[in-house]
Protein backbone atom coordinates (compact mmCIF):
# COMPACT_ATOMS: atom_id res chain seq x y z
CA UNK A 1 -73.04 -48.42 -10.34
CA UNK A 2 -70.40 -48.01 -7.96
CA UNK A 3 -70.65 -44.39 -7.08
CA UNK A 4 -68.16 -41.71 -5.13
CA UNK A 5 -70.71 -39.04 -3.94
CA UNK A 6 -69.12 -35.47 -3.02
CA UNK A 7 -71.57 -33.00 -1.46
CA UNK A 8 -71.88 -30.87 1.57
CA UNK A 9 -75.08 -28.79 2.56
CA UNK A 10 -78.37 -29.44 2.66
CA UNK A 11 -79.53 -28.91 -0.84
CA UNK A 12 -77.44 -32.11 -1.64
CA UNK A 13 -78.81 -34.82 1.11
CA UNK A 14 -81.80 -35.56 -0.89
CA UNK A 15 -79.37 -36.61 -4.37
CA UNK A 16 -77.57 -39.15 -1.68
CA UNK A 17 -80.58 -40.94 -0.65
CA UNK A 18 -81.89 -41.09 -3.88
CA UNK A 19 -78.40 -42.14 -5.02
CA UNK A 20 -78.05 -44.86 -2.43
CA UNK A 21 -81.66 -46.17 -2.95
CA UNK A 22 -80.75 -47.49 -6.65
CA UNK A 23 -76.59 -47.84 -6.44
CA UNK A 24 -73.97 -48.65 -4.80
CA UNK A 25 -72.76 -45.60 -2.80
CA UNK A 26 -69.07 -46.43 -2.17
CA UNK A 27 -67.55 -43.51 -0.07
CA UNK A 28 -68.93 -40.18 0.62
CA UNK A 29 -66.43 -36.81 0.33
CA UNK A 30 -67.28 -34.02 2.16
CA UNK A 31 -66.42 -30.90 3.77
CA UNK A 32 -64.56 -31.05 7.56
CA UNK A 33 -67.32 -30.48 10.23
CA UNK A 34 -66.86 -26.94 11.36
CA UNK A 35 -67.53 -25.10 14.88
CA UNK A 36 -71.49 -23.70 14.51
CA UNK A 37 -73.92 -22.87 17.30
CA UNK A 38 -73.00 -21.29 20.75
CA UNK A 39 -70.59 -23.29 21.91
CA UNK A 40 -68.76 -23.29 18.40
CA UNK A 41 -68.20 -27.08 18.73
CA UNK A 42 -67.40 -28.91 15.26
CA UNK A 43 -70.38 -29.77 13.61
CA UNK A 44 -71.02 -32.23 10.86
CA UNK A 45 -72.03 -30.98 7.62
CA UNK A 46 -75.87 -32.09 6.44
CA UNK A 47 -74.08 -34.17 3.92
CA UNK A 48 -71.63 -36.28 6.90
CA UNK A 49 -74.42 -36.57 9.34
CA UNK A 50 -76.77 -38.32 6.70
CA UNK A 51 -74.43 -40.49 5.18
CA UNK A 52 -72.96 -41.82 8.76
CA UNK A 53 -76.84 -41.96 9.97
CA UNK A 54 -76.98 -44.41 6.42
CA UNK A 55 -73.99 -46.34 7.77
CA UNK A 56 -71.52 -45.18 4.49
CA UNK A 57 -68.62 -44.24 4.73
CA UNK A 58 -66.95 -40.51 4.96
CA UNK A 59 -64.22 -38.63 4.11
CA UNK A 60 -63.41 -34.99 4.73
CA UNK A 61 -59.89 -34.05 3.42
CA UNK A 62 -59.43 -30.41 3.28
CA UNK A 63 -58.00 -30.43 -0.28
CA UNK A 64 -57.70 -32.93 -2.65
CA UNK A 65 -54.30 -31.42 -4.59
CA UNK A 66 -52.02 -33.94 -2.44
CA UNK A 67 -50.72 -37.08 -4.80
CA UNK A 68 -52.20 -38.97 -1.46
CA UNK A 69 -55.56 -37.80 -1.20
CA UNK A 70 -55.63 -38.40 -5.15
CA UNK A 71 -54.60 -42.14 -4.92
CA UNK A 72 -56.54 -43.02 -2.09
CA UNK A 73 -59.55 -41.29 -4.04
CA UNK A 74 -58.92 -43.54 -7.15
CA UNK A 75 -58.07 -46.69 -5.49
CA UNK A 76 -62.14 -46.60 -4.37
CA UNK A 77 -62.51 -47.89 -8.14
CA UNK A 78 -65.55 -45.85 -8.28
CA UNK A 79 -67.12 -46.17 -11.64
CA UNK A 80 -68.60 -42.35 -11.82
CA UNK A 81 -68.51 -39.27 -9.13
CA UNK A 82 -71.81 -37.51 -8.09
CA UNK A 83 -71.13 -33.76 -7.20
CA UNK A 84 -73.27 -31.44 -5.17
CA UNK A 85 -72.06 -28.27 -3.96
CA UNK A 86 -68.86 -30.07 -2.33
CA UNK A 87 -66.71 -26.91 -1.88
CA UNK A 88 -63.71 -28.26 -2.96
CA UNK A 89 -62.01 -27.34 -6.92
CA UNK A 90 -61.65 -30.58 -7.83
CA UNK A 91 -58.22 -31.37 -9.74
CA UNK A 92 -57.57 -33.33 -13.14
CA UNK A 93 -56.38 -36.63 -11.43
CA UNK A 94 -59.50 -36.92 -9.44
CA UNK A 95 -61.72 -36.15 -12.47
CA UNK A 96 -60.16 -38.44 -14.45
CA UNK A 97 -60.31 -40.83 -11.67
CA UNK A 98 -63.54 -42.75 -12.20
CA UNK A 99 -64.35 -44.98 -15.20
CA UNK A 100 -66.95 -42.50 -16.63
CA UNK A 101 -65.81 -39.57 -14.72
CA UNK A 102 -67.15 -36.88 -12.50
CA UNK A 103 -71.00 -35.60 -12.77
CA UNK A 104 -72.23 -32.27 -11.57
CA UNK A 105 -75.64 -31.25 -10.41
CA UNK A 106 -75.98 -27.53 -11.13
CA UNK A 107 -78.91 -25.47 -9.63
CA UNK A 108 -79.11 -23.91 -12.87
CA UNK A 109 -79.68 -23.30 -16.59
CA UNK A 110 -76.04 -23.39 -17.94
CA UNK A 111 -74.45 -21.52 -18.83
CA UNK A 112 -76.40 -18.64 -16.96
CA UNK A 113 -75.71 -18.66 -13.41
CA UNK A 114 -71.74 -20.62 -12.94
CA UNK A 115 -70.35 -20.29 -9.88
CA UNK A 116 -71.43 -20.65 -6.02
CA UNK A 117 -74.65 -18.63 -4.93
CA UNK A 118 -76.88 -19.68 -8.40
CA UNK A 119 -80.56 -19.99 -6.87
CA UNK A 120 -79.70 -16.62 -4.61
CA UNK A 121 -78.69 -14.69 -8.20
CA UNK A 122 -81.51 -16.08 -10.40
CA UNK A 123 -84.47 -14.46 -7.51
CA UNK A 124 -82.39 -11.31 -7.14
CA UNK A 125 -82.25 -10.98 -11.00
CA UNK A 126 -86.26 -11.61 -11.60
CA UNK A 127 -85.46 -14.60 -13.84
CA UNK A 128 -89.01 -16.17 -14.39
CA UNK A 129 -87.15 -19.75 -14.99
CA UNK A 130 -83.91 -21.80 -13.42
CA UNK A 131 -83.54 -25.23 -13.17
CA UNK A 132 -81.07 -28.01 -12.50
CA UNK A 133 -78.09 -29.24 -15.39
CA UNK A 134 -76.35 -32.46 -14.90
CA UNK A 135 -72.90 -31.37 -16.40
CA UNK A 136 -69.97 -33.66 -17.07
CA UNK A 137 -66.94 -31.52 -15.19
CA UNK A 138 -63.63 -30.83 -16.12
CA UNK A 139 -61.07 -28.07 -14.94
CA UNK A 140 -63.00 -24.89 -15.32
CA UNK A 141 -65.84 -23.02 -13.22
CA UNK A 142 -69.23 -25.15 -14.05
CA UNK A 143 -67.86 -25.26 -17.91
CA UNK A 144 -68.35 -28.63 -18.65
CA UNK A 145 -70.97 -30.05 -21.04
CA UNK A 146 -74.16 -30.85 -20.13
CA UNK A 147 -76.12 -34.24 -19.89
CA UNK A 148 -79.50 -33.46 -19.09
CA UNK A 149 -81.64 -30.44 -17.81
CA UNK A 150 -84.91 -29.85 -16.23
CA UNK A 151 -86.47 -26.54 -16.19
CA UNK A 152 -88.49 -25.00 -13.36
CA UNK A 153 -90.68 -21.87 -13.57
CA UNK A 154 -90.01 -19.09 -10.25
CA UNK A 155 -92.80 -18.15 -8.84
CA UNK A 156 -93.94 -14.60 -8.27
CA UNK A 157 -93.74 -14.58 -4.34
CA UNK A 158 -91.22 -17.69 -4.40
CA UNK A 159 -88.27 -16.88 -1.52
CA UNK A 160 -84.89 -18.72 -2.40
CA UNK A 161 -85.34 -21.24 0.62
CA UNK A 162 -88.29 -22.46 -1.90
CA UNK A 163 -86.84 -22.24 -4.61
CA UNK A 164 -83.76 -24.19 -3.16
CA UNK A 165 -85.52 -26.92 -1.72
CA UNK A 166 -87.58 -27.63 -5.54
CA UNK A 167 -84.14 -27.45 -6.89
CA UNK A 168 -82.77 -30.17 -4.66
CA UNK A 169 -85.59 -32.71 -5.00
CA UNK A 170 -85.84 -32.15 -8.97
CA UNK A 171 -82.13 -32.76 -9.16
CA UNK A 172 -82.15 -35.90 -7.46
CA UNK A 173 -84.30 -37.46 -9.78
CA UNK A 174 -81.98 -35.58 -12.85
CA UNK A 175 -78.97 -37.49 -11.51
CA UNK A 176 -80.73 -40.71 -11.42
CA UNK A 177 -82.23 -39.73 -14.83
CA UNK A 178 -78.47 -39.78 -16.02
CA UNK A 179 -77.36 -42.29 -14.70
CA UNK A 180 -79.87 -44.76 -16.08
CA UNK A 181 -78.82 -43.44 -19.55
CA UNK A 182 -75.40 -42.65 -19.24
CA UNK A 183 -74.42 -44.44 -22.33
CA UNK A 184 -76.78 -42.87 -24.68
CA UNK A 185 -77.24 -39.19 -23.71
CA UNK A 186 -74.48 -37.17 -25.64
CA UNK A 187 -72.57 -34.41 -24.60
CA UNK A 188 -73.45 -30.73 -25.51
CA UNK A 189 -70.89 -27.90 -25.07
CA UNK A 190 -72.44 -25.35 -23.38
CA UNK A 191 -72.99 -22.04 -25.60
CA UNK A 192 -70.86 -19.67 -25.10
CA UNK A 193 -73.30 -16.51 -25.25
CA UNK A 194 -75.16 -16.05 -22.04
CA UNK A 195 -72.79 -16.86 -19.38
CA UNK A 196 -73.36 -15.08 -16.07
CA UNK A 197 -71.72 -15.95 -12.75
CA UNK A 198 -73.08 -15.89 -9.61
CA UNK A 199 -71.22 -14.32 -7.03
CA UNK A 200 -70.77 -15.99 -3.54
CA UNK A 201 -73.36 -14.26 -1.23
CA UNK A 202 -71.94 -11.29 0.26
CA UNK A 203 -73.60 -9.81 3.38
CA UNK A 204 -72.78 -6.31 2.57
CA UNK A 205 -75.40 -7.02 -0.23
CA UNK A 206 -77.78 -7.83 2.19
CA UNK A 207 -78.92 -4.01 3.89
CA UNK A 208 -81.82 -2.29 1.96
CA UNK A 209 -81.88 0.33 -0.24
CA UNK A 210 -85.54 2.13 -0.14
CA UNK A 211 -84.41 4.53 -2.87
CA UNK A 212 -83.97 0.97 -5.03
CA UNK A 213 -87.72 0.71 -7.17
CA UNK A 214 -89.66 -1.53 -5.52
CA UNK A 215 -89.11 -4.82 -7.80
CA UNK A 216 -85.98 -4.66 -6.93
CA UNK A 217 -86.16 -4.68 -3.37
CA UNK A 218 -88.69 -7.06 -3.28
CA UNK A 219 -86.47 -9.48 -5.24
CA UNK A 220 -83.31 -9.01 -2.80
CA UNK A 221 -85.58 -9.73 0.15
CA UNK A 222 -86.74 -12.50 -1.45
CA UNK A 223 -83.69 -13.57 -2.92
CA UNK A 224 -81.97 -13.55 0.42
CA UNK A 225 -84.32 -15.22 2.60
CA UNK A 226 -83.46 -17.28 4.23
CA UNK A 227 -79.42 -16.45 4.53
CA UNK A 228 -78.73 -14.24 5.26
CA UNK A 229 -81.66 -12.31 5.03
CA UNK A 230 -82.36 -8.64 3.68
CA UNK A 231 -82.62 -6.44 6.58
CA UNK A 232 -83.35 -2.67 7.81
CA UNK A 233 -82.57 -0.98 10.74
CA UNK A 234 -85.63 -0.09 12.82
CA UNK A 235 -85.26 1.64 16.55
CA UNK A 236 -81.65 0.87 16.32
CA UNK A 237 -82.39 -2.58 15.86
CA UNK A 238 -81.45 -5.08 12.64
CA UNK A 239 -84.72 -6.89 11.70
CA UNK A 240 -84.41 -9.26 8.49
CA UNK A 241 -87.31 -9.01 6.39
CA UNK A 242 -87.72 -12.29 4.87
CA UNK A 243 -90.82 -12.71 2.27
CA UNK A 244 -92.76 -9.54 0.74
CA UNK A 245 -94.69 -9.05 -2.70
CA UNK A 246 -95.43 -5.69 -5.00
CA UNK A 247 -97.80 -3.34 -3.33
CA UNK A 248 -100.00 -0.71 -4.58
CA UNK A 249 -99.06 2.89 -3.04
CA UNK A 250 -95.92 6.05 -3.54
CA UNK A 251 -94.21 7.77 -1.33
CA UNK A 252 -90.53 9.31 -0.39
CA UNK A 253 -88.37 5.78 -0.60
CA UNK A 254 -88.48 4.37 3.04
CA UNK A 255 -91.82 5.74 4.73
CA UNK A 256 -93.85 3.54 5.65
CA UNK A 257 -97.32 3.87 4.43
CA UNK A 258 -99.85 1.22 6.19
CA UNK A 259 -99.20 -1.69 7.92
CA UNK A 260 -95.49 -2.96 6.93
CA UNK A 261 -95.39 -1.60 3.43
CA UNK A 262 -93.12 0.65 2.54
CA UNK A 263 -92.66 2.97 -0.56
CA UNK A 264 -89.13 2.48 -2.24
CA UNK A 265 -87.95 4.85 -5.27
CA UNK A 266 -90.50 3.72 -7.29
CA UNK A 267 -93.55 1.72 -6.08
CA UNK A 268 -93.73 0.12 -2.67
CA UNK A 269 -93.32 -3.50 -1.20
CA UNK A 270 -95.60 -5.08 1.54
CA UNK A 271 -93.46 -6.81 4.27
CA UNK A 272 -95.29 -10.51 4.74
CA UNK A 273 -92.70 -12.05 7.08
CA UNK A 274 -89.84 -10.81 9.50
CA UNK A 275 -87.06 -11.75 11.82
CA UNK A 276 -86.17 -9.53 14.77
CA UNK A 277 -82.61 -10.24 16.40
CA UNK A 278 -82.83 -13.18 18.76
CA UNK A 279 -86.53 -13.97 18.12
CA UNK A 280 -88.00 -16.33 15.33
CA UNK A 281 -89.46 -15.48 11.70
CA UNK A 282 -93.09 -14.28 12.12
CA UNK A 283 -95.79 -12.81 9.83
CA UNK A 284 -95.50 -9.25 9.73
CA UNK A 285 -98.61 -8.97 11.50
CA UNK A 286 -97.21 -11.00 14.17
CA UNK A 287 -94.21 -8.67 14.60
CA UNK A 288 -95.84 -5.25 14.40
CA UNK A 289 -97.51 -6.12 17.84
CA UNK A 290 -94.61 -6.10 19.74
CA UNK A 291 -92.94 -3.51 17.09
CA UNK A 292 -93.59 -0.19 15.89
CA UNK A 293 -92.14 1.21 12.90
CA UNK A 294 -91.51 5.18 12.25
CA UNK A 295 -92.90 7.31 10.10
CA UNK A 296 -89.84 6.29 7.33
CA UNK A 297 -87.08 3.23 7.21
CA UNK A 298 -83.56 4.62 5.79
């Protein structure tokens, strides 16, 4: 097939390569590189740098309203559109623009989880199962109806940076799963009970709450690691605590009772791995050398 793929981070480089290993990969749509690092010079996105490095084309328009952008999009005569967390609301015209339309790779179970941040929202909320849908689009937020899904369970201890890189890989193979039977999977409206949306990532979210019980708080650290990371304030400074698990022990929420675990409201959480500003993620044990932590965390 002659195929337009749209994408931008990370989590969609692996659906290109598997995309350009068995079709025809026409023109890649991304977003504009944008300034990153110290020097804030533009950088690529994952998506641009892999698809020049594969010698394909790229485009980066910063909205695709314009009657221009729109014909130059459907003069590609691309026969479907692969998207993967592009960025960009895509409107009718372009939908409509490929012979058998636009397809979506969602990193979840539609129709829980819609919108941008839906790997960070399913650890935060304890679900024990996500997955990836391969969803025809149209107008509305991650509405369309779906192809094909694959299921995958969370693990207990599983951090979203896990989570997110199983996600990727399993929907690579959905998409080419798809596309192989594109004439003979049908269509099924998603139901309309059990929508949830999940919220773009908000680093106000990202401070903890020891008076929180302790599953809680052991699901935003995990749910937020590796961006932008859960963090507390220790000796004035912002550490990110970035894995943990359920730990035996009570106490008043924030004092820390052995080691790096720490009683919430209800129950405690053991600290496994940290970030201190400026310095690498390390196992706590690693970090309570050069660190020590008071008698309670607020």
């Amino acid at each position: 097939m002659r195929i337009i793929f749209m994408g931008t981070p990370e989590f969609s480089v692996p659906a290109l390569e598997a995309l350009v290993a068995a079709h025809e990969v026409i023109c890649v749509y991304t977003q504009p590189p944008r300034p990153a690092g110290r020097g804030k010079k533009d950088r690529p996105s994952p998506v641009q740098a892999r698809a020049e490095a594969l010698g394909l084309p790229v485009r980066h328009p910063v909205s695709l309203r314009g009657a221009e952008a729109q014909a130059e999009f459907a003069a590609l005569g691309a026969d479907v559109a692969v998207v993967v967390a592009h960025g960009l609301i895509l409107p009718q015209p372009v939908l409509d623009a490929p012979a058998k339309g636009c397809l979506n790779i969602h990193a979840s179970l539609l129709p829980r989880w819609r919108g941008a941040a839906p790997i960070h929202r399913a650890v935060m909320a304890g679900d024990s199962e996500t997955g990836v849908c391969i969803m025809q689009m149209e107008a509305g937020l991650d509405t369309g109806p779906m192809l094909l899904t694959e299921r995958l369970a969370i693990g207990p201890e599983e951090t979203t940076a896990e989570l997110h890189d199983r996600l990727s890989e399993v929907g690579a193979q959905a998409i080419l799963a798809a596309l192989d039977r594109l004439g003979d999977l049908v269509p099924v409206p998603q139901p309309e009970t059990g929508v949830t949306y999940a919220a773009k990532i908000d680093k106000a979210e990202a401070r903890i709450d020891w008076t929180r019980p302790a599953p809680e708080v052991d699901r935003l650290i995990r749910g937020l690691s590796a961006f932008p990371g859960a963090w507390t304030e220790i000796g004035g400074e912002r550490v990110k605590l970035l894995r943990s698990r359920l730990a035996a022990g009570e106490g008043a929420p924030g004092a820390v009772l052995a080691g790096f675990t720490v009683a919430c409201g209800t129950g405690a959480v053991e600290i496994t791995e940290a970030q201190r500003e400026g310095k690498r993620p390390m196992p706590a044990s690693e970090v309570l050398r050069g660190l020590t932590l008071p008698a309670r965390l607020v």
